[in-house]
C-alpha atoms as a PDB file:
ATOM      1  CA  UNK A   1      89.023  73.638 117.573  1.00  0.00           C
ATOM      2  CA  UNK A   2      87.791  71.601 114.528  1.00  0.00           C
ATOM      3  CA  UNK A   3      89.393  72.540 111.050  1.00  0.00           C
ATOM      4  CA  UNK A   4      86.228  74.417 109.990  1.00  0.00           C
ATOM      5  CA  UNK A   5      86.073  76.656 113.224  1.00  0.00           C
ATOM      6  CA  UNK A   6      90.155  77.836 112.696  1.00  0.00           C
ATOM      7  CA  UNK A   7      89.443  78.413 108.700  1.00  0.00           C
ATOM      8  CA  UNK A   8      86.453  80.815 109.768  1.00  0.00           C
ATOM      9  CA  UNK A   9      88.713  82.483 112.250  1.00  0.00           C
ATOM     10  CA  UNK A  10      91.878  83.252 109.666  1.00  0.00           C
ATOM     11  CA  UNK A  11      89.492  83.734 106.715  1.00  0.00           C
ATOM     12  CA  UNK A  12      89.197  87.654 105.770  1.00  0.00           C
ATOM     13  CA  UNK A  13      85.345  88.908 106.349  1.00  0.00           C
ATOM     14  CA  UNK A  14      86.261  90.622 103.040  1.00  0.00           C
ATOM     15  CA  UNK A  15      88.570  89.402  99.956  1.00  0.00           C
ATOM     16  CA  UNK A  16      88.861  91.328  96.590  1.00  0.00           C
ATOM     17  CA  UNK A  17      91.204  90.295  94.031  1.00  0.00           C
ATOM     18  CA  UNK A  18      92.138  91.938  91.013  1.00  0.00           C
ATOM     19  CA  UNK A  19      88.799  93.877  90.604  1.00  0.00           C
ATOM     20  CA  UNK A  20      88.414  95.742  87.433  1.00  0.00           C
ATOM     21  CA  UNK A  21      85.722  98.059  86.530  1.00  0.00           C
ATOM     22  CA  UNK A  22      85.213 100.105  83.435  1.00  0.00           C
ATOM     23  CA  UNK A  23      81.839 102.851  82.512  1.00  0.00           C
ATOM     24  CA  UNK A  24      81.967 103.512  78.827  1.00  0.00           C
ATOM     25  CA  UNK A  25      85.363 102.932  77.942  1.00  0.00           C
ATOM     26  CA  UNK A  26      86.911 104.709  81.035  1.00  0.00           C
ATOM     27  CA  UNK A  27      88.329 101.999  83.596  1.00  0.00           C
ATOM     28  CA  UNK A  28      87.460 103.216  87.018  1.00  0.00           C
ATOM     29  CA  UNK A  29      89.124 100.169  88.986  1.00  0.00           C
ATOM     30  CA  UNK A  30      92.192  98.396  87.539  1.00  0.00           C
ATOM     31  CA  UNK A  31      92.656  95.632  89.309  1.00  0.00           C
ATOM     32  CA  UNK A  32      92.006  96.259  93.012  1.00  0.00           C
ATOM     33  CA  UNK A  33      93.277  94.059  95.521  1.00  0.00           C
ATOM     34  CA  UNK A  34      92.265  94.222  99.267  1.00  0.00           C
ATOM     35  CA  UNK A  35      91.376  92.192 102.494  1.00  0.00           C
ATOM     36  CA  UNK A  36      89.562  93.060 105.617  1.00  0.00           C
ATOM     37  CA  UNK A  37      90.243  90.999 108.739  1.00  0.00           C
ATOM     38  CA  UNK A  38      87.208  89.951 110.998  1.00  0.00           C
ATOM     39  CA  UNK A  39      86.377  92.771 113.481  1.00  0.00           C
ATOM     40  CA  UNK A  40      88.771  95.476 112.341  1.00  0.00           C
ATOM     41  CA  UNK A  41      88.067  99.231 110.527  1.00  0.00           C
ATOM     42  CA  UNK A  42      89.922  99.361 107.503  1.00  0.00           C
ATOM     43  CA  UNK A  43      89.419 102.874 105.831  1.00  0.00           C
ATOM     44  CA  UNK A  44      89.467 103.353 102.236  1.00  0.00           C
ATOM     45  CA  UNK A  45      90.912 106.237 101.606  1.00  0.00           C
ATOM     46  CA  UNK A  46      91.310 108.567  98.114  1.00  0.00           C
ATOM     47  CA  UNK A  47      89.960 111.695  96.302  1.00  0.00           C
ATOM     48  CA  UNK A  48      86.860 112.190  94.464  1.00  0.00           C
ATOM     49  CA  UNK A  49      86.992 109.766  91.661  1.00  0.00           C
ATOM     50  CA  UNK A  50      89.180 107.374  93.168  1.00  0.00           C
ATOM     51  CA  UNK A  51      86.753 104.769  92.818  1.00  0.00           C
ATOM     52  CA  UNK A  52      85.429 103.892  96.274  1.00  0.00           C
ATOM     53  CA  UNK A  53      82.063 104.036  95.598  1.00  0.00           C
ATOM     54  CA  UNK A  54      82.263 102.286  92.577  1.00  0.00           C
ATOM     55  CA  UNK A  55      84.011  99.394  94.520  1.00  0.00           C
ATOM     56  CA  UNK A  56      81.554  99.823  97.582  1.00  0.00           C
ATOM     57  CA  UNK A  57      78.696  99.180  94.985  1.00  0.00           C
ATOM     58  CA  UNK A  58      80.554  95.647  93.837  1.00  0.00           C
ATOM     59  CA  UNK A  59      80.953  94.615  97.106  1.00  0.00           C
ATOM     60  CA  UNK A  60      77.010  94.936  98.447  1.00  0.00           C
ATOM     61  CA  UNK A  61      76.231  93.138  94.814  1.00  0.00           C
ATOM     62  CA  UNK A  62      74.417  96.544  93.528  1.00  0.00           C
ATOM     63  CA  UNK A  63      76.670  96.451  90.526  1.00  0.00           C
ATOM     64  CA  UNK A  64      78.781  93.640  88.820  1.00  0.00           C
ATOM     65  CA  UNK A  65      82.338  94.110  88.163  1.00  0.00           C
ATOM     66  CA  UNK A  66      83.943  93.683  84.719  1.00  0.00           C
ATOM     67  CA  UNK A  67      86.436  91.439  85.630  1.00  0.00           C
ATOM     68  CA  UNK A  68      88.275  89.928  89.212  1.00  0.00           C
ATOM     69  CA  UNK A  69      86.827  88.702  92.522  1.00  0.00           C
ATOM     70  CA  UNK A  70      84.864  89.541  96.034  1.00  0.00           C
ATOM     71  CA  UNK A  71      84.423  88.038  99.022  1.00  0.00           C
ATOM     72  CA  UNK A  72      82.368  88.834 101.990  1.00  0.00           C
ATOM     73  CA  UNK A  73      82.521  85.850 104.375  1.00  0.00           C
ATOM     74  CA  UNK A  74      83.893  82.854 102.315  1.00  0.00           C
ATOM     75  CA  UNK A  75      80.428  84.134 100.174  1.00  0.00           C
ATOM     76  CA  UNK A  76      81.631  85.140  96.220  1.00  0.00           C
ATOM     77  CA  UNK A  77      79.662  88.193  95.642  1.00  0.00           C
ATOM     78  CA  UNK A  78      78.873  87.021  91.797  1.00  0.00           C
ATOM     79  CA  UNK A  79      77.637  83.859  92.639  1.00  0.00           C
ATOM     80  CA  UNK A  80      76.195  83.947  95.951  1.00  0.00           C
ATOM     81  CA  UNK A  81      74.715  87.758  96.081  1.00  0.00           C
ATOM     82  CA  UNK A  82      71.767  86.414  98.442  1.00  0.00           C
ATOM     83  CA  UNK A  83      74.313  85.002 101.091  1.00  0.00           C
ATOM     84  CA  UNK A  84      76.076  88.278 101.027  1.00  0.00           C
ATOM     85  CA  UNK A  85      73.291  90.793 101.278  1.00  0.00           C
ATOM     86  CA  UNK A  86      72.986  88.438 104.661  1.00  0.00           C
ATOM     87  CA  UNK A  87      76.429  89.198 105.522  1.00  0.00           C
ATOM     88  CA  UNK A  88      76.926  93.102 104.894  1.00  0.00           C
ATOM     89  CA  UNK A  89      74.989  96.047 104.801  1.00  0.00           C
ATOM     90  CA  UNK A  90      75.537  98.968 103.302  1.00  0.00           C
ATOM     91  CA  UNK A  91      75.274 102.477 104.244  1.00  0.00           C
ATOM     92  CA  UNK A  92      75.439 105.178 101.948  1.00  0.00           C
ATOM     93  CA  UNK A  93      77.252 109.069 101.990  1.00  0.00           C
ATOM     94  CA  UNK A  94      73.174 110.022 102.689  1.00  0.00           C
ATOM     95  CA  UNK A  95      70.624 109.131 105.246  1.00  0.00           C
ATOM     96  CA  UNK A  96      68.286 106.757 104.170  1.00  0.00           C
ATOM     97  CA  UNK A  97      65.863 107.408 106.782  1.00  0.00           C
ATOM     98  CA  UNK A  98      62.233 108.215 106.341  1.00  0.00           C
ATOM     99  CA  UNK A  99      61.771 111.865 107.442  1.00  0.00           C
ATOM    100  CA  UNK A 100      58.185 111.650 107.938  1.00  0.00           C
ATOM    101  CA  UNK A 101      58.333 108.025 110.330  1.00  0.00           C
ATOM    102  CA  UNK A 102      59.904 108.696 113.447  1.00  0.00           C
ATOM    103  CA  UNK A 103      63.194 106.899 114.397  1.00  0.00           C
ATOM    104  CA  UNK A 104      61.558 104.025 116.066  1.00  0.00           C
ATOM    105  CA  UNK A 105      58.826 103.740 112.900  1.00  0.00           C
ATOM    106  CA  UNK A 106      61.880 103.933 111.015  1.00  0.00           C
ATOM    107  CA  UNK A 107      63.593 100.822 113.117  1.00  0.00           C
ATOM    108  CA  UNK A 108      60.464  99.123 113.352  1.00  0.00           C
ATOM    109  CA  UNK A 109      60.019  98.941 109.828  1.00  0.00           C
ATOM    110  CA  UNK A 110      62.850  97.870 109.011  1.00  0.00           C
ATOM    111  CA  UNK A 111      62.927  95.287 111.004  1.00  0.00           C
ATOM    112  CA  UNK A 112      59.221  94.270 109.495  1.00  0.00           C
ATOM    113  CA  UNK A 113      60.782  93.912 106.001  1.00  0.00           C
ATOM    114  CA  UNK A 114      63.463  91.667 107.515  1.00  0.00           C
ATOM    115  CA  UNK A 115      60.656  89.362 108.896  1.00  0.00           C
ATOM    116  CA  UNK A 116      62.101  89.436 112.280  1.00  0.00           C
ATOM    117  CA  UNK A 117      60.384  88.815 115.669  1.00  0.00           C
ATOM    118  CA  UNK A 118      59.512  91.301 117.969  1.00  0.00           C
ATOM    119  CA  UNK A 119      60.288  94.059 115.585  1.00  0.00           C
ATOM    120  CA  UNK A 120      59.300  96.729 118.437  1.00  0.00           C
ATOM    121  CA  UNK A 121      62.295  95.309 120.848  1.00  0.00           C
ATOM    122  CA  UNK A 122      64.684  95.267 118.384  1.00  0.00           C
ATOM    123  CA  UNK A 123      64.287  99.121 117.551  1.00  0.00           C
ATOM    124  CA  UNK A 124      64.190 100.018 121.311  1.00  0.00           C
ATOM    125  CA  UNK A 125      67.297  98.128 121.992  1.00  0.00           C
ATOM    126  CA  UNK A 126      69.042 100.075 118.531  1.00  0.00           C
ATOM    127  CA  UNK A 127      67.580 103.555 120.009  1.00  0.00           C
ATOM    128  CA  UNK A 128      69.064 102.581 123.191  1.00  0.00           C
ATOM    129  CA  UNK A 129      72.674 101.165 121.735  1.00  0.00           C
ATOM    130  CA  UNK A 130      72.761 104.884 119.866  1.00  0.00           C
ATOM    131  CA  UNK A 131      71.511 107.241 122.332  1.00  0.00           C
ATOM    132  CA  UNK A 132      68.217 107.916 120.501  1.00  0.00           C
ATOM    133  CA  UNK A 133      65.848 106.564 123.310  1.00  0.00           C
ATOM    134  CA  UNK A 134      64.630 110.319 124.164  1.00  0.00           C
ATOM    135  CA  UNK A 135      64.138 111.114 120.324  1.00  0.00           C
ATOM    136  CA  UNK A 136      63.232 107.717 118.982  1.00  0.00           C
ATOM    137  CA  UNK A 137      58.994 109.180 119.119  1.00  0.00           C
ATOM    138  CA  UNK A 138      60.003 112.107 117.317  1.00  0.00           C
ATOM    139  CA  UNK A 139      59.761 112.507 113.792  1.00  0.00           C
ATOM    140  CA  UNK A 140      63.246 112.220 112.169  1.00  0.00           C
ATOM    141  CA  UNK A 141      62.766 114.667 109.779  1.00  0.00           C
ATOM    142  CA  UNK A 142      63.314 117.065 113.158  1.00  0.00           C
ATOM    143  CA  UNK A 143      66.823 115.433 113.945  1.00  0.00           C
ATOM    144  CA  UNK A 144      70.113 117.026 113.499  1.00  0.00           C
ATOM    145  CA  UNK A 145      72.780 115.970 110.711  1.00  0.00           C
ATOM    146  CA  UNK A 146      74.612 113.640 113.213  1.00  0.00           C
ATOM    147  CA  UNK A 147      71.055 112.368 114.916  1.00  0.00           C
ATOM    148  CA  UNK A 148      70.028 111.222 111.239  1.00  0.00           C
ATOM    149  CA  UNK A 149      73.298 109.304 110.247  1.00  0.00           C
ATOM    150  CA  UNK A 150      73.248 107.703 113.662  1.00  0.00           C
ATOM    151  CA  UNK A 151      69.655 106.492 112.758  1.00  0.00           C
ATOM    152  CA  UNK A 152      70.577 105.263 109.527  1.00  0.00           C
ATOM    153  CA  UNK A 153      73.764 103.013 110.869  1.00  0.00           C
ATOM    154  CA  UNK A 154      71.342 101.604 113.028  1.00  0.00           C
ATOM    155  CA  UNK A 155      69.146 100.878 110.583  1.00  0.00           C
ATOM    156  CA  UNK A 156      71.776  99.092 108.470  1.00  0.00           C
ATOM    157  CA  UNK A 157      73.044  97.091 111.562  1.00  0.00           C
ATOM    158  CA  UNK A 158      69.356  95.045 111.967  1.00  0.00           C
ATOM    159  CA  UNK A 159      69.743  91.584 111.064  1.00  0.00           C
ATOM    160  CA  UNK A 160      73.159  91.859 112.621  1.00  0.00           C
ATOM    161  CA  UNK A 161      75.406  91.769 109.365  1.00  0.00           C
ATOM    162  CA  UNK A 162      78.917  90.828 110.270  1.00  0.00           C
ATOM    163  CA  UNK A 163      79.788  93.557 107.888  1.00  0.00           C
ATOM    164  CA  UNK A 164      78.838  96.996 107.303  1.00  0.00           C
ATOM    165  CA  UNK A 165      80.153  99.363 104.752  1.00  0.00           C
ATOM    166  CA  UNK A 166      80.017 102.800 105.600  1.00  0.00           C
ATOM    167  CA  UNK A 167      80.529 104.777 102.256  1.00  0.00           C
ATOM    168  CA  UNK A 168      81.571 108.501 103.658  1.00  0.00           C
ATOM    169  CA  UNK A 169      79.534 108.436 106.661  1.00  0.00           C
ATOM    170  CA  UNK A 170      80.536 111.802 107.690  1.00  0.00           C
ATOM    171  CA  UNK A 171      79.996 113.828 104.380  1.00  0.00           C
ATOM    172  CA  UNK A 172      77.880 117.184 105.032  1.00  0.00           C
ATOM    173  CA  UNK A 173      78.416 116.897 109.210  1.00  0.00           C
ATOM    174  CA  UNK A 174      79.528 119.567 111.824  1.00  0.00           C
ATOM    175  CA  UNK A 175      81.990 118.729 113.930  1.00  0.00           C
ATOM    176  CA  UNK A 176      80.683 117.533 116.649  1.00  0.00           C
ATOM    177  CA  UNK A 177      78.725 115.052 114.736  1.00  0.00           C
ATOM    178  CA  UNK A 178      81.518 113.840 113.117  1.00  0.00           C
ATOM    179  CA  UNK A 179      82.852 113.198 117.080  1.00  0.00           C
ATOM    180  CA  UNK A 180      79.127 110.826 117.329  1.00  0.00           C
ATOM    181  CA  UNK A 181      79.813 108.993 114.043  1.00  0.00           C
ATOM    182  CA  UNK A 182      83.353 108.353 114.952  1.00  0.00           C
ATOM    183  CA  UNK A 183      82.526 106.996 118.837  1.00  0.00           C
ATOM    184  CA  UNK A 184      79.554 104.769 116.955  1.00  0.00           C
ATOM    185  CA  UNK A 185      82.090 103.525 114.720  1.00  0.00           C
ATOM    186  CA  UNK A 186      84.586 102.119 117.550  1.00  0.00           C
ATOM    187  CA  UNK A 187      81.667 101.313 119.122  1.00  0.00           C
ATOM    188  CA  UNK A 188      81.425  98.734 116.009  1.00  0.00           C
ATOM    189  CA  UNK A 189      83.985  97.383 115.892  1.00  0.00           C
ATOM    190  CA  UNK A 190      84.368  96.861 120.117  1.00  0.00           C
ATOM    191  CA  UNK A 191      81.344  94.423 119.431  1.00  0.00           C
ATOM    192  CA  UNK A 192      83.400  92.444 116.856  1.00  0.00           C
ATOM    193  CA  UNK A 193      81.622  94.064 113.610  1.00  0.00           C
ATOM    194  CA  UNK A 194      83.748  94.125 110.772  1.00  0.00           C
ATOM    195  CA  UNK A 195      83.972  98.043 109.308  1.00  0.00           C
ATOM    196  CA  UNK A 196      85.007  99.198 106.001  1.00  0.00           C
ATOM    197  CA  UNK A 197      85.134 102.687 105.638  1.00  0.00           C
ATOM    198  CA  UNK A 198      85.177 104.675 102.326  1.00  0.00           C
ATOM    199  CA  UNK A 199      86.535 108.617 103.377  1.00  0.00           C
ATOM    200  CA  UNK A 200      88.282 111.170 101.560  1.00  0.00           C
ATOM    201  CA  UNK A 201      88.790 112.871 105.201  1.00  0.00           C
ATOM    202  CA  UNK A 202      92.651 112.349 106.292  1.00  0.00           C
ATOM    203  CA  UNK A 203      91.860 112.760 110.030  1.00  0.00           C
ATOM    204  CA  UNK A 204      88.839 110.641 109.581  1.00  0.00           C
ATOM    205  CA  UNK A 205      91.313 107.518 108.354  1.00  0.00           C
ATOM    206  CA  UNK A 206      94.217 108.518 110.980  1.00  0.00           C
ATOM    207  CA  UNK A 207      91.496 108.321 113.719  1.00  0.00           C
ATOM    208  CA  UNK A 208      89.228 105.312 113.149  1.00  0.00           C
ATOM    209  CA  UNK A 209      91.015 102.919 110.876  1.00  0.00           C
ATOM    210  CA  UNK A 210      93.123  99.515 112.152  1.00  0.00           C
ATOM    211  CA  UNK A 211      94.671  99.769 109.044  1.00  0.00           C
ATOM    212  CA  UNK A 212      94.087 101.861 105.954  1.00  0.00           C
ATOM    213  CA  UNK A 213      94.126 101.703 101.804  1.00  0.00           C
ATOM    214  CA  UNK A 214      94.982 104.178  99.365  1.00  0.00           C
ATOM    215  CA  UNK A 215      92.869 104.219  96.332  1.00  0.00           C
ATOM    216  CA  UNK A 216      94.298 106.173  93.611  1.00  0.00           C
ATOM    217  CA  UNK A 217      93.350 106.466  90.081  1.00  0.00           C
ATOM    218  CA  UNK A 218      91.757 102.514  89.841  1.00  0.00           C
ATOM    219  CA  UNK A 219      94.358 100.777  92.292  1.00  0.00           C
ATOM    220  CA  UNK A 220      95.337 100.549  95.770  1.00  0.00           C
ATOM    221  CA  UNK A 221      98.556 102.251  96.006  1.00  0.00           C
ATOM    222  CA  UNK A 222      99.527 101.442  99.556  1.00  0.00           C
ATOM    223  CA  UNK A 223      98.331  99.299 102.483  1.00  0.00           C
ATOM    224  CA  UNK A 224      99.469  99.089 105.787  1.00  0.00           C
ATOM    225  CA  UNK A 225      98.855 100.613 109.301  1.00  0.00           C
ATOM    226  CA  UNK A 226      98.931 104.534 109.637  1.00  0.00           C
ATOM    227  CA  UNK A 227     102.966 103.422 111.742  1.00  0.00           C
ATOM    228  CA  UNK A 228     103.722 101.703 108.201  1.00  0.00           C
ATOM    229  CA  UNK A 229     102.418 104.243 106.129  1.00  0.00           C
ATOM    230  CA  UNK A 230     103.891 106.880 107.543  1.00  0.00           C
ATOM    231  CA  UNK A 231     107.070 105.022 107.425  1.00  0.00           C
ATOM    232  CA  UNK A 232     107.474 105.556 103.697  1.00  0.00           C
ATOM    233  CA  UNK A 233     108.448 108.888 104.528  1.00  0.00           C
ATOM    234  CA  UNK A 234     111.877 110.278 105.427  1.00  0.00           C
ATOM    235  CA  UNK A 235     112.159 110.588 109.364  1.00  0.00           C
ATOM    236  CA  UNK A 236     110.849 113.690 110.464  1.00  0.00           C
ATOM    237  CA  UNK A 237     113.096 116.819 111.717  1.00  0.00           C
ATOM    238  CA  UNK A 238     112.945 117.792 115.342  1.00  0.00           C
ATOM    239  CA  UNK A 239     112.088 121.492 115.375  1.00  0.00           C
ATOM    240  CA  UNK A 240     110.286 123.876 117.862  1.00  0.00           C
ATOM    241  CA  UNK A 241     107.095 125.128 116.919  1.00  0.00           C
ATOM    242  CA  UNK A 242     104.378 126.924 118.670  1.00  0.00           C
ATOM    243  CA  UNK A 243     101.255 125.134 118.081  1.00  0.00           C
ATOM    244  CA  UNK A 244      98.411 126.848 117.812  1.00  0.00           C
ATOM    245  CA  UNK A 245      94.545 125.626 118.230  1.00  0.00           C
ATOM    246  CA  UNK A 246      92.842 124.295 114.941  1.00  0.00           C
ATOM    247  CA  UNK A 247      89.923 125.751 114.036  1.00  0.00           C
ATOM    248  CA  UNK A 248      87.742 122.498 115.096  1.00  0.00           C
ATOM    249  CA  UNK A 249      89.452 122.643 118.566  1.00  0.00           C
ATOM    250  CA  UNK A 250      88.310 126.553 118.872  1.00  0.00           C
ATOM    251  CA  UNK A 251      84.388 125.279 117.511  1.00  0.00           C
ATOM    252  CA  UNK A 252      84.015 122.671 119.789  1.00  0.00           C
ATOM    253  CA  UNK A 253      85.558 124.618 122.415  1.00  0.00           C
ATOM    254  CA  UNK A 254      83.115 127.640 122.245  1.00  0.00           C
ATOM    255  CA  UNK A 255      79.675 124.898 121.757  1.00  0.00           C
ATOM    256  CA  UNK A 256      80.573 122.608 124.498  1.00  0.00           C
ATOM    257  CA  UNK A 257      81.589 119.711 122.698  1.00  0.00           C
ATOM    258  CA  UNK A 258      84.986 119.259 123.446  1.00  0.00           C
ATOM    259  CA  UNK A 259      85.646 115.806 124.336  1.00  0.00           C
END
């Protein structure tokens, strides 16, 4: 393997150092530090406020950081924004679909903008990929919560972008469709697309994410696998306790969608 090929290989698909990031006079981000190897799910996780958005924006070049660096792909996201806009794609905590095309129209054009070939295969191939082949005529304004978001990830993933940002991709979904996000996010990262994922969900982070960041008040607090973060805690007691269904279990129970 030449020296090129093993640097591409150990080089994060996304580097931030000491990003800082202040809207009149309050600093949101003070001095964020993070990296995302190739192919994993890294979930960024913190409250409202926290700052994930305003970091998502900095890293898909929609907004330029006061101070510090970002890297998607060896590509500085100050100085090469066209080269990372290749690399990453962005999707947002609301469907960007058209509601009046219908999910293939909605593929199709896409892939139009893009000036790719044979637009029309490419969006059967994305209905197919996300279980959308027996909706894909129908307008998408008539598609459930979890039918639209699994539209709109497909829509973010033509081009192929090594990266994709998914900036609370479950906000606003029943609980079932959170269960279709969540398989289409493994299903990701199985084909060697790097995921970050912005949540304030707890199960949504214990589930998906390789490894996961805390964002709290500007900074990332703690990084580490869910093992290693839960090993800041004292050991847990060994008692008896009668566990009873949650809620979700009971809801997906009674509709069928138990999995």
């Amino acid at each position: 393997m030449s020296g090129a090929a093993a640097a591409t290989l150990t080089r994060p698909a996304i580097r931030i150092r000491g990003l800082v990031k202040s809207f009149k006079g309050v600093e949101v981000l003070k001095g964020v530090d993070l990296e995302v190897a190739p192919g994993s799910i890294v979930a960024l996780l913190g409250s409202n406020g926290a700052g994930k958005t305003t970091l998502v924006r900095i890293l898909s070049t929609l907004l330029r950081a006061d101070a510090g660096e970002a890297a998607v792909n060896g590509h500085e996201v100050s100085a090469e924004a066209a080269a990372v806009r290749e690399q990453l794609s962005l999707t947002g905590q609301f469907a960007a679909v058209d509601e009046v095309l219908s999910g293939r129209e909605n593929l199709v054009l896409i892939a139009r903008l893009r000036h790719l070939p044979d637009p029309g295969s490419i969006a059967d191939d994305l209905l197919d990929r996300f279980g959308l082949t027996e909706a894909g005529r129908r307008r998408a304004g008539t598609y459930s919560g979890g039918m639209r978001r699994r539209l709109d990830i497909a829509m973010s993933l033509i081009g192929d972008p090594a990266v994709i940002v998914l900036d609370e991709p479950t906000t606003g979904l029943d609980p079932q469709a959170r269960l279709d996000v969540w398989a289409t996010v493994r299903q990701l990262a199985a084909g060697g697309t790097t995921v970050l994922l912005t949540t304030q969900y707890l199960d949504e982070a214990e589930q998906l994410a390789d490894r996961i960041a805390i964002l709290h008040e500007g900074v990332i607090v703690h990084e580490g696998t869910l093992a290693e973060l839960k090993a800041l805690l004292p050991p847990a007691r060994v008692e008896y306790v009668e566990k009873q269904p949650t809620l979700e279990e009971v809801f997906l129970a009674l509709t069928g969608g138990a999995r």
